[in-house]
C-alpha atoms as a PDB file:
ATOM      1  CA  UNK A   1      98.262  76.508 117.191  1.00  0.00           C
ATOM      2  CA  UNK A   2      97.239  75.325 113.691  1.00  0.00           C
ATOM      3  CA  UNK A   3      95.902  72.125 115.219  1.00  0.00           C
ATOM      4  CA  UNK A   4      93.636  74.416 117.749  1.00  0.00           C
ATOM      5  CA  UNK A   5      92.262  76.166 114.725  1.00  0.00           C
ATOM      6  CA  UNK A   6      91.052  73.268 112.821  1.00  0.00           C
ATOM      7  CA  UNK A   7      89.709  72.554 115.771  1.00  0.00           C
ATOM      8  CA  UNK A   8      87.341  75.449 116.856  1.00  0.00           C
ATOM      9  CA  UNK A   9      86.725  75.867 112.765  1.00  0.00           C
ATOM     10  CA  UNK A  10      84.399  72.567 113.297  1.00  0.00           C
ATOM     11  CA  UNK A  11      81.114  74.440 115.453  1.00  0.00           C
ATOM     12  CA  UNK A  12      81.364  77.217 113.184  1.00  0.00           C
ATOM     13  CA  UNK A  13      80.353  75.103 109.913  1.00  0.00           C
ATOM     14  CA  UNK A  14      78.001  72.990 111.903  1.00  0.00           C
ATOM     15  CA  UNK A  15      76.411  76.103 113.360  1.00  0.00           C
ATOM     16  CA  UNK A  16      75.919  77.187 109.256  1.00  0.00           C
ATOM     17  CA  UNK A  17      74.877  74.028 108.189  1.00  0.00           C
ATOM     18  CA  UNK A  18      72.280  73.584 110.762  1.00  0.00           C
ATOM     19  CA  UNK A  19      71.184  77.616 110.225  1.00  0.00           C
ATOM     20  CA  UNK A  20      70.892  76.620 106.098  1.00  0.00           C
ATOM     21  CA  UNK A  21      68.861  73.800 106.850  1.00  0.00           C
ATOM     22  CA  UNK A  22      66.404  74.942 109.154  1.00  0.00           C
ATOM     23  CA  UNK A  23      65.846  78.361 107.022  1.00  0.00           C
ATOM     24  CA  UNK A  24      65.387  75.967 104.063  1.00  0.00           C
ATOM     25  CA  UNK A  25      63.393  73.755 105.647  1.00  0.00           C
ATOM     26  CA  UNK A  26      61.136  76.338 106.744  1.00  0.00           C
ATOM     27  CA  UNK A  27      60.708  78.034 103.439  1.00  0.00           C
ATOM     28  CA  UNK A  28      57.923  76.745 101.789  1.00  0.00           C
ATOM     29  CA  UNK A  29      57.962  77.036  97.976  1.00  0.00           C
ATOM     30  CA  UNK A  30      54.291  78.752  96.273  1.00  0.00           C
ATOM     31  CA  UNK A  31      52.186  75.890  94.745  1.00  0.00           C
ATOM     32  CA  UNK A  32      52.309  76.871  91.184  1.00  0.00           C
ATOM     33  CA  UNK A  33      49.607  77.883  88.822  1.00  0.00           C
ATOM     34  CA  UNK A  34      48.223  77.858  84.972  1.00  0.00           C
ATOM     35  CA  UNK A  35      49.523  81.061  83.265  1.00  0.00           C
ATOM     36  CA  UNK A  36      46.914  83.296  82.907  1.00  0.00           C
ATOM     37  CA  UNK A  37      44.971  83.564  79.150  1.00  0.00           C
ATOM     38  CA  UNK A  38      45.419  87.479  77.769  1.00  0.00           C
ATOM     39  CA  UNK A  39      41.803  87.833  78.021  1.00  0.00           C
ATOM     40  CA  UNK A  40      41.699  86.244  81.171  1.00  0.00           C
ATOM     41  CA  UNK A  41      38.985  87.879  83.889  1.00  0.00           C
ATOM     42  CA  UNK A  42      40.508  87.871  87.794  1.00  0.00           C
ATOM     43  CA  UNK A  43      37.773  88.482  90.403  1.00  0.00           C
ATOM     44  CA  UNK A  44      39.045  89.769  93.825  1.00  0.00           C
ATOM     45  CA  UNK A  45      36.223  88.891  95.938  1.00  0.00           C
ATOM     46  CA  UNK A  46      36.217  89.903  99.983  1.00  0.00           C
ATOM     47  CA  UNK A  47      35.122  92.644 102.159  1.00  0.00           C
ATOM     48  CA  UNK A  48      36.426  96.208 103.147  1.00  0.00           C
ATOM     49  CA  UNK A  49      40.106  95.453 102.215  1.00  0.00           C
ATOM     50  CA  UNK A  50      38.906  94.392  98.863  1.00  0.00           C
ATOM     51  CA  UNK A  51      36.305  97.192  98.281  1.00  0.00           C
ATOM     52  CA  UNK A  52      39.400  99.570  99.072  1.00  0.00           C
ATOM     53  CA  UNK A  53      37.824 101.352 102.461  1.00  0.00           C
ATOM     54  CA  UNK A  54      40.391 104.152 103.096  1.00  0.00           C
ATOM     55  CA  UNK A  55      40.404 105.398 100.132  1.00  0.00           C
ATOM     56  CA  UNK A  56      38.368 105.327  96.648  1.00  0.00           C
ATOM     57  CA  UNK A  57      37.395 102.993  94.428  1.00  0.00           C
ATOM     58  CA  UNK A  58      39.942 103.671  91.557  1.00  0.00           C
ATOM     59  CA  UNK A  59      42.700 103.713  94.150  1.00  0.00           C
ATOM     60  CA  UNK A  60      41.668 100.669  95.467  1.00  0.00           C
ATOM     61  CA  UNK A  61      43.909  97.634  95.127  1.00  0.00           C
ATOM     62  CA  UNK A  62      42.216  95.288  92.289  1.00  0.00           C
ATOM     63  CA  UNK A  63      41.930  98.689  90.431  1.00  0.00           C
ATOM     64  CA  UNK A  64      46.216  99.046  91.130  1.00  0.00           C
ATOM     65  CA  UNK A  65      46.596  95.514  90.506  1.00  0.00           C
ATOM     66  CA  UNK A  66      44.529  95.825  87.385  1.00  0.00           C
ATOM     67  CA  UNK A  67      47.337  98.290  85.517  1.00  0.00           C
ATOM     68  CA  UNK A  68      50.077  96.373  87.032  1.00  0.00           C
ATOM     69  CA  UNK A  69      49.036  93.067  85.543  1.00  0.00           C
ATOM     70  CA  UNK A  70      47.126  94.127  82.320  1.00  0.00           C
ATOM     71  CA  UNK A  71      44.188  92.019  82.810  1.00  0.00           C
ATOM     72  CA  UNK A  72      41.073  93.064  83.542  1.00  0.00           C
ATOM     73  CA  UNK A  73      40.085  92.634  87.517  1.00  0.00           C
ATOM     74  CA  UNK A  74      36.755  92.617  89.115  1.00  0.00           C
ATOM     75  CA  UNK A  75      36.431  94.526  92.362  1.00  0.00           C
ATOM     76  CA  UNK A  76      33.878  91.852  94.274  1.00  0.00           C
ATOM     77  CA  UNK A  77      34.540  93.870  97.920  1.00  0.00           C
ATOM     78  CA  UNK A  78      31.740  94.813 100.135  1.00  0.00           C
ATOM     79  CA  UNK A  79      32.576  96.250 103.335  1.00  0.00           C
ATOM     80  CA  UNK A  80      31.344  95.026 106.443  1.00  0.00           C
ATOM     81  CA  UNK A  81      30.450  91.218 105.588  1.00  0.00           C
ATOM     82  CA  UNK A  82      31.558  88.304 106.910  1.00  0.00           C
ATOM     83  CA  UNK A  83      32.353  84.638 105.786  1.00  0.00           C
ATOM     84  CA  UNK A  84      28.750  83.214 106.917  1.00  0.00           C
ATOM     85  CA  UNK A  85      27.224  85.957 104.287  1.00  0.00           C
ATOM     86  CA  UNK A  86      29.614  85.606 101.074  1.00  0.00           C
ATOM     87  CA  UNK A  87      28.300  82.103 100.040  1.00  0.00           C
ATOM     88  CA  UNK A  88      25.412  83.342  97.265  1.00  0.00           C
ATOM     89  CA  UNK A  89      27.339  86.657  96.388  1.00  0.00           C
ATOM     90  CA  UNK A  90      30.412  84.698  95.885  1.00  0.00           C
ATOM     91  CA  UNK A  91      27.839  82.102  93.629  1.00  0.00           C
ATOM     92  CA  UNK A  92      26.607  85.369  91.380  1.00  0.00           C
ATOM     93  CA  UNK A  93      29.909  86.634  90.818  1.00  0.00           C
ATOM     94  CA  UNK A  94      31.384  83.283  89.780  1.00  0.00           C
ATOM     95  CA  UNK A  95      28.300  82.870  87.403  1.00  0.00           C
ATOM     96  CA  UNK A  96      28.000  85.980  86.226  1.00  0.00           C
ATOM     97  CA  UNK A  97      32.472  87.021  85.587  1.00  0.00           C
ATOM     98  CA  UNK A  98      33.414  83.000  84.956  1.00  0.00           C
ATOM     99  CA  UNK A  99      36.385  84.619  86.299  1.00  0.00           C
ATOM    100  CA  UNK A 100      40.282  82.010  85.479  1.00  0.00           C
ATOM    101  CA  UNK A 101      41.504  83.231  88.934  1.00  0.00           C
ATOM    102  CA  UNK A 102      40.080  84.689  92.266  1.00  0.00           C
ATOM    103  CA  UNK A 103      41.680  86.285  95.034  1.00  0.00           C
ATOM    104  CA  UNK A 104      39.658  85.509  98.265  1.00  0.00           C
ATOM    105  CA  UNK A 105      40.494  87.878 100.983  1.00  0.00           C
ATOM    106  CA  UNK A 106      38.064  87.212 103.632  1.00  0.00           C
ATOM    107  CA  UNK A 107      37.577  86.820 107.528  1.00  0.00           C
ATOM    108  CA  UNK A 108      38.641  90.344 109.009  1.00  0.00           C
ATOM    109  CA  UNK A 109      34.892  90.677 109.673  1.00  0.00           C
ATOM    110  CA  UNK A 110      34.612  87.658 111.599  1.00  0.00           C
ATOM    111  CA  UNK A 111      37.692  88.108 113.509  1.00  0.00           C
ATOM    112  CA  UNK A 112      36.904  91.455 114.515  1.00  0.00           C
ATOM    113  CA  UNK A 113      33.630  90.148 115.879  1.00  0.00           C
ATOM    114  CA  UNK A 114      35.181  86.987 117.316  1.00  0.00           C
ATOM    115  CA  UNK A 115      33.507  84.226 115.583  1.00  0.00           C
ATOM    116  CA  UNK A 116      34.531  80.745 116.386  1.00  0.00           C
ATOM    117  CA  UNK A 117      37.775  80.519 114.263  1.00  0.00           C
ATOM    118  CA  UNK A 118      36.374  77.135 113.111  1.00  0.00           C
ATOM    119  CA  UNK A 119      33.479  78.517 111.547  1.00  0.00           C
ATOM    120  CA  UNK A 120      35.597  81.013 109.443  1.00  0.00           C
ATOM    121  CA  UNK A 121      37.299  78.288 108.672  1.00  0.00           C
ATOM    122  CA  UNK A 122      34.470  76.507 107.613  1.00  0.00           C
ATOM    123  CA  UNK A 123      33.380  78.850 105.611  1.00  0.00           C
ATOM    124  CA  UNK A 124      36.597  79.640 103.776  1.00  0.00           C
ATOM    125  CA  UNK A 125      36.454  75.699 103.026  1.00  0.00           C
ATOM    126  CA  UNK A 126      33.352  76.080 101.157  1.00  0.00           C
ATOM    127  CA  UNK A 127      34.227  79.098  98.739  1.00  0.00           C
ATOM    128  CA  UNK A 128      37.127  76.900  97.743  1.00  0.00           C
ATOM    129  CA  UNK A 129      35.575  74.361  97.025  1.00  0.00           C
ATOM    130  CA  UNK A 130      32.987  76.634  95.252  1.00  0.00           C
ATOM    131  CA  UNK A 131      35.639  78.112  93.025  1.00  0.00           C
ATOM    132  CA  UNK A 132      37.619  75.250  92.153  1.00  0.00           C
ATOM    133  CA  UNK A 133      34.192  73.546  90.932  1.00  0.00           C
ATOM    134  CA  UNK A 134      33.927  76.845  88.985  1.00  0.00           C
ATOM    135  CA  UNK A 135      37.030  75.861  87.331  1.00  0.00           C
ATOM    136  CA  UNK A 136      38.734  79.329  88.938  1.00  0.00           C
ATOM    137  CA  UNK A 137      42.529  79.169  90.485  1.00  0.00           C
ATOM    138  CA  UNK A 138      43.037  80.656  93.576  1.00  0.00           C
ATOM    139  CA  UNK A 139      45.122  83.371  95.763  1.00  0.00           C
ATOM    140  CA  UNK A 140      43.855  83.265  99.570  1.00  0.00           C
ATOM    141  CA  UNK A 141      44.888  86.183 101.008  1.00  0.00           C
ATOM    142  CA  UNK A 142      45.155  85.976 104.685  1.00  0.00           C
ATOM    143  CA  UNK A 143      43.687  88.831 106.957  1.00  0.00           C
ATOM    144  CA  UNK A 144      45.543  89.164 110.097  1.00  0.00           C
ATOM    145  CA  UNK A 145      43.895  89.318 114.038  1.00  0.00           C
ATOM    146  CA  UNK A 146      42.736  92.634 114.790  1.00  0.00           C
ATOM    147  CA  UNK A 147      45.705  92.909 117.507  1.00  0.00           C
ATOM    148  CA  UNK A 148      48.730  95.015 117.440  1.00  0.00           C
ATOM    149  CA  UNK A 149      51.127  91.827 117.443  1.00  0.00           C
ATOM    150  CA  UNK A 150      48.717  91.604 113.764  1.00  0.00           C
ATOM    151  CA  UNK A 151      49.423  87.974 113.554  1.00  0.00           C
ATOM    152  CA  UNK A 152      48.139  85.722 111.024  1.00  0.00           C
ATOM    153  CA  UNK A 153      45.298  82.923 112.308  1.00  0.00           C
ATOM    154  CA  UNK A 154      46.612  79.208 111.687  1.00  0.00           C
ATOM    155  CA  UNK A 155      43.717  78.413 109.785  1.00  0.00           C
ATOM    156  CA  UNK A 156      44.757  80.251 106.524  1.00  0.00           C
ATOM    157  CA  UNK A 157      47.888  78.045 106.298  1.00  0.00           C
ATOM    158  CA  UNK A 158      46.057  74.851 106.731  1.00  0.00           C
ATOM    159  CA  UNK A 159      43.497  76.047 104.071  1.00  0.00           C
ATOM    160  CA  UNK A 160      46.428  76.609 101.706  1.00  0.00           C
ATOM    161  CA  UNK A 161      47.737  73.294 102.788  1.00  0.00           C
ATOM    162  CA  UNK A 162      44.632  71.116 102.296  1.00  0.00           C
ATOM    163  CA  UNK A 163      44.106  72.881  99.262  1.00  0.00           C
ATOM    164  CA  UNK A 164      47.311  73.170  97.720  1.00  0.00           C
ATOM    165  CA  UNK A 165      46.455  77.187  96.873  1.00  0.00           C
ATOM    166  CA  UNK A 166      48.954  79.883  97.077  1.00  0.00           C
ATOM    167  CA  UNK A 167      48.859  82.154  99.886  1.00  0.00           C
ATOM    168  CA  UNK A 168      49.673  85.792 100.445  1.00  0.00           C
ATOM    169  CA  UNK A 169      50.393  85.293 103.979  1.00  0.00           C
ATOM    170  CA  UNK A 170      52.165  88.609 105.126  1.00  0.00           C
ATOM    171  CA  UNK A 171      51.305  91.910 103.426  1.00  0.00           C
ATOM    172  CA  UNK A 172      48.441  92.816 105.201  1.00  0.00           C
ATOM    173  CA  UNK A 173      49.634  92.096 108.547  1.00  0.00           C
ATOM    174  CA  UNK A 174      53.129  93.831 107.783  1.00  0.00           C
ATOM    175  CA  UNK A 175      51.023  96.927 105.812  1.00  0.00           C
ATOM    176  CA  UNK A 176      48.775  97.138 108.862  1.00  0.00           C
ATOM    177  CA  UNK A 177      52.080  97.716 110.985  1.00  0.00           C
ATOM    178  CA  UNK A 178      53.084 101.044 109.617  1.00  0.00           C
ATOM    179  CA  UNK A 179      51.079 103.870 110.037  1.00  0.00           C
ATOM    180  CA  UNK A 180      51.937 105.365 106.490  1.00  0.00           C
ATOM    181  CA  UNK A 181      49.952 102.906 104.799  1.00  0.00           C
ATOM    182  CA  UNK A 182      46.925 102.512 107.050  1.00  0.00           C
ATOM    183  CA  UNK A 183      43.855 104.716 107.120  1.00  0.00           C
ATOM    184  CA  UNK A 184      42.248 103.391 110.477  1.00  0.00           C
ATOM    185  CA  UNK A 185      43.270 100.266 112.615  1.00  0.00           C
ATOM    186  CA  UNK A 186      42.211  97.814 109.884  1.00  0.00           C
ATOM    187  CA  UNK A 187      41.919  99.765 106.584  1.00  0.00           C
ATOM    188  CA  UNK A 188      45.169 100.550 104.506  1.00  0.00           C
ATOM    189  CA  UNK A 189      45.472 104.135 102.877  1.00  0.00           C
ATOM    190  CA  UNK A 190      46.066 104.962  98.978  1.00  0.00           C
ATOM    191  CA  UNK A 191      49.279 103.720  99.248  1.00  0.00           C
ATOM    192  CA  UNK A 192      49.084 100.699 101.491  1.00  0.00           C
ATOM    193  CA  UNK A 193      46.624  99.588  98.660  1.00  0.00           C
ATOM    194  CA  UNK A 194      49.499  99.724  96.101  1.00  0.00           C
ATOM    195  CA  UNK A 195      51.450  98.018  98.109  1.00  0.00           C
ATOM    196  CA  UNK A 196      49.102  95.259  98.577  1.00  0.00           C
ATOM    197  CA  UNK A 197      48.654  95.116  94.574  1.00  0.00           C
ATOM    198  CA  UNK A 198      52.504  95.459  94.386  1.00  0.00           C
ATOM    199  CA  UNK A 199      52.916  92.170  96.317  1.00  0.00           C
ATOM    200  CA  UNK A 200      49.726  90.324  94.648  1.00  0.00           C
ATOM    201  CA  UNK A 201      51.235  91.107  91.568  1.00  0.00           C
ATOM    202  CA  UNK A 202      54.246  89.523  92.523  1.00  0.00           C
ATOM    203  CA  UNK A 203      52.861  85.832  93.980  1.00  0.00           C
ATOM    204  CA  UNK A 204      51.022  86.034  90.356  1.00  0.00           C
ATOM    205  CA  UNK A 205      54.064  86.124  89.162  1.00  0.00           C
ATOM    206  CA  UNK A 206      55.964  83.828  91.418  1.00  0.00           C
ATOM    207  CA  UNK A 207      53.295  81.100  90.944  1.00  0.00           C
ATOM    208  CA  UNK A 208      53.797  81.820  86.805  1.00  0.00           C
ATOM    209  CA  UNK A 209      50.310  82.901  86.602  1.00  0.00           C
ATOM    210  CA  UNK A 210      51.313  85.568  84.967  1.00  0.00           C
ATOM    211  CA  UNK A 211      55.129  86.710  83.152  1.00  0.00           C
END
């Protein structure tokens, strides 16, 4: 009987082992980034989601994120427009804020239009670079596929990737799953927005940009 239980006790720790190792193999660890300077400016640039459609501008989540953080944060939202148009807006605002950190939330627009996925991809490539010549870090914040599975497209990962930029891969997508935070199929309510600021808030401070 003993010798039975040793036995059968074998599949058990492989089966562990083997669970440990794939869930740590899959969890990817947040590139890091430079703490933030107390007079630091952040600029959330991006479209509806940014702007805070669903509810007002105060309640709006760089507004949330804003008192959360204690620094100051630019709302750069404007609902409606889509990777192909953000190119010389994105250009002012970097010229005019010289902003140490953007948060580029982008390509709902697109998606809900069905542009080539390329394309946004494209696109998104170009900001980057565009802000990192600025001498900006950067959060992409990934905008999920106007479904009601709400998955994320591939091509924000592999921007991260190629990058090396953090990535808040999840909130909207999970936010956008639960009626009591959305205002409309792709708009989050007052409190879906604090959410979203709740979770920026905490990759800023995960990737030690700020304490």
């Amino acid at each position: 009987m003993t010798k039975l239980s040793k036995n059968t006790d074998h599949p058990i720790k492989i089966f562990f082992f083997i669970t440990f190792f794939l869930f740590s193999s899959c969890s990817k660890e947040q590139p890091k980034l430079q703490p933030l300077a107390p007079d630091a400016v952040i600029l959330a640039f991006g479209d509806s989601l940014t702007y805070g459609t669903g509810t007002t501008l105060a309640n709006s989540y760089p507004a949330d994120l804003e008192i959360l953080i204690k620094h100051r944060v630019i709302n750069a939202g404007v609902a409606g427009e889509e990777t192909s148009q953000s190119m010389p807006r994105l250009v002012m605002e970097l010229e005019k804020n010289h902003p140490q950190l953007v948060l580029l939330c982008l390509g709902g627009n697109d998606l809900i239009r069905k542009r080539p996925e390329e394309s946004i991809k494209t696109n998104l490539s170009e900001m980057i670079k565009k802000i990192k010549i600025a001498g900006a870090q950067i959060v992409l914040i990934a905008v999920p596929y106007p479904r009601l599975s709400f998955a994320i497209p591939d091509f924000y990962q592999e921007l991260a990737d190629e990058y090396n930029i953090p990535l808040e891969k999840n909130s909207l997508a999970s936010l956008l799953q639960q009626p009591k935070y959305k205002s409309d199929m792709m708009h989050l309510n007052q409190l879906g927005y604090s959410e979203l600021a709740k979770n920026i808030a905490k990759i800023l401070q995960e990737t030690e940009a700020i304490k």
